[in-house]
Protein backbone atom coordinates (compact mmCIF):
# COMPACT_ATOMS: atom_id res chain seq x y z
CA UNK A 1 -12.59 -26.74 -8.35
CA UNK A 2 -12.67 -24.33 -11.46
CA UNK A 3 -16.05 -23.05 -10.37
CA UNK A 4 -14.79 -21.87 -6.91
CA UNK A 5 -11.89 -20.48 -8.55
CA UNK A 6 -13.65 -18.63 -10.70
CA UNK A 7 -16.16 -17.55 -8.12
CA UNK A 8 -13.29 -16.69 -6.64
CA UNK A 9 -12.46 -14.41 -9.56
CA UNK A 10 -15.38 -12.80 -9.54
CA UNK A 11 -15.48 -11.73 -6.09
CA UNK A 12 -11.69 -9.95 -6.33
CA UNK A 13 -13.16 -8.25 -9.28
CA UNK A 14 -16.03 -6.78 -7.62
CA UNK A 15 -14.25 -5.61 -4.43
CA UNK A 16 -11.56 -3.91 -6.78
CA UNK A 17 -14.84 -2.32 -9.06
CA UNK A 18 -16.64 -1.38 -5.88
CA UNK A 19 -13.49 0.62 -3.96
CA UNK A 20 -12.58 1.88 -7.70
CA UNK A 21 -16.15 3.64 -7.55
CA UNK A 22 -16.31 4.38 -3.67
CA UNK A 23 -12.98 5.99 -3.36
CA UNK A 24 -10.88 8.78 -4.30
CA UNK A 25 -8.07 8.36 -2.16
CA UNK A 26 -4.91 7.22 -4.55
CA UNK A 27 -3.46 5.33 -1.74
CA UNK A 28 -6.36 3.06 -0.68
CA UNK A 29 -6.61 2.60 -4.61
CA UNK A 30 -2.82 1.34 -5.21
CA UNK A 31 -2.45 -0.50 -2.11
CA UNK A 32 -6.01 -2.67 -3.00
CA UNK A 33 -4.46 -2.50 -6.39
CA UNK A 34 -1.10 -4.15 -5.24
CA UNK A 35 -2.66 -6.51 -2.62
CA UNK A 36 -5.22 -7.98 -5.46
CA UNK A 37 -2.11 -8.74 -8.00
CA UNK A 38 0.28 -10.28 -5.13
CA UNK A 39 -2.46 -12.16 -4.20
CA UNK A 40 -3.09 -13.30 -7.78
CA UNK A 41 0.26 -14.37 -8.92
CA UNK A 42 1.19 -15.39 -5.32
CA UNK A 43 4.28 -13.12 -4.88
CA UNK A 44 5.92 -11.69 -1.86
CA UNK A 45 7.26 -8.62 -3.12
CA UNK A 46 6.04 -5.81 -4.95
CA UNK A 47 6.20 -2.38 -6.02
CA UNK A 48 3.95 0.38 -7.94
CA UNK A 49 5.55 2.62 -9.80
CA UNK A 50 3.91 5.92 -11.39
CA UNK A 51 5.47 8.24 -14.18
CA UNK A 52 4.41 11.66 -14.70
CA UNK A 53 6.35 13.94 -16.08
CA UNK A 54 9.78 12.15 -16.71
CA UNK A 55 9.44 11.48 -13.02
CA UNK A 56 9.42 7.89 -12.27
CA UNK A 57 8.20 7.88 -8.44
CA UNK A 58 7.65 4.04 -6.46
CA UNK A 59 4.29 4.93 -5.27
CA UNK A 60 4.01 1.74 -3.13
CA UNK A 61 6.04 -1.45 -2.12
CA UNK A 62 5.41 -4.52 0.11
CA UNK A 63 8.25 -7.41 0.61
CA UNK A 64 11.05 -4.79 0.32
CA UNK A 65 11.84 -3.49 3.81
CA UNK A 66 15.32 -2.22 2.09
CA UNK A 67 13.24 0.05 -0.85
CA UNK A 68 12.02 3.13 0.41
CA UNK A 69 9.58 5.16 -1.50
CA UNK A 70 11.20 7.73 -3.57
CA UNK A 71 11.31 9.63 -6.76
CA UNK A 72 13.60 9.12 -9.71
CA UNK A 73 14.07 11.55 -12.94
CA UNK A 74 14.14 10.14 -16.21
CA UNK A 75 15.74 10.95 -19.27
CA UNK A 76 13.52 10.30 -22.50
CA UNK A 77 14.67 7.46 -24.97
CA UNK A 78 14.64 10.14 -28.19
């Protein structure tokens, strides 16, 4: 059992390194991103968020129909 689970392994890490090097779309990225780590820890719900620029923005979320994506503005800790 350990050696199909880390076969297993393997394989998610090679789909994730292949669509890492095949794509630039952000979106296809963060949703293969999310779907890899639900899958992993065996979660329904989700969410990606990205900061740039004291903007906290959720990016992506699955398992939330309430959460909508949207943007938030931070204030920094100092």
């Amino acid at each position: 059992m350990s050696s199909s689970l880390d076969a297993s392994r393997l394989e998610a890490l090679l789909e994730s390194a292949q669509l890492l090097h095949s794509s630039l779309n952000i979106e296809d990225l963060l949703r293969h991103l999310l779907r890899s780590v639900m899958g992993r820890l065996l979660v329904g719900k989700a969410l990606i968020a990205v900061e740039e620029d004291e903007i906290i923005r959720v990016a992506l979320a699955r398992g939330l129909p309430k959460l909508t994506v949207a943007t938030l503005r931070i204030r920094p800790a100092f």
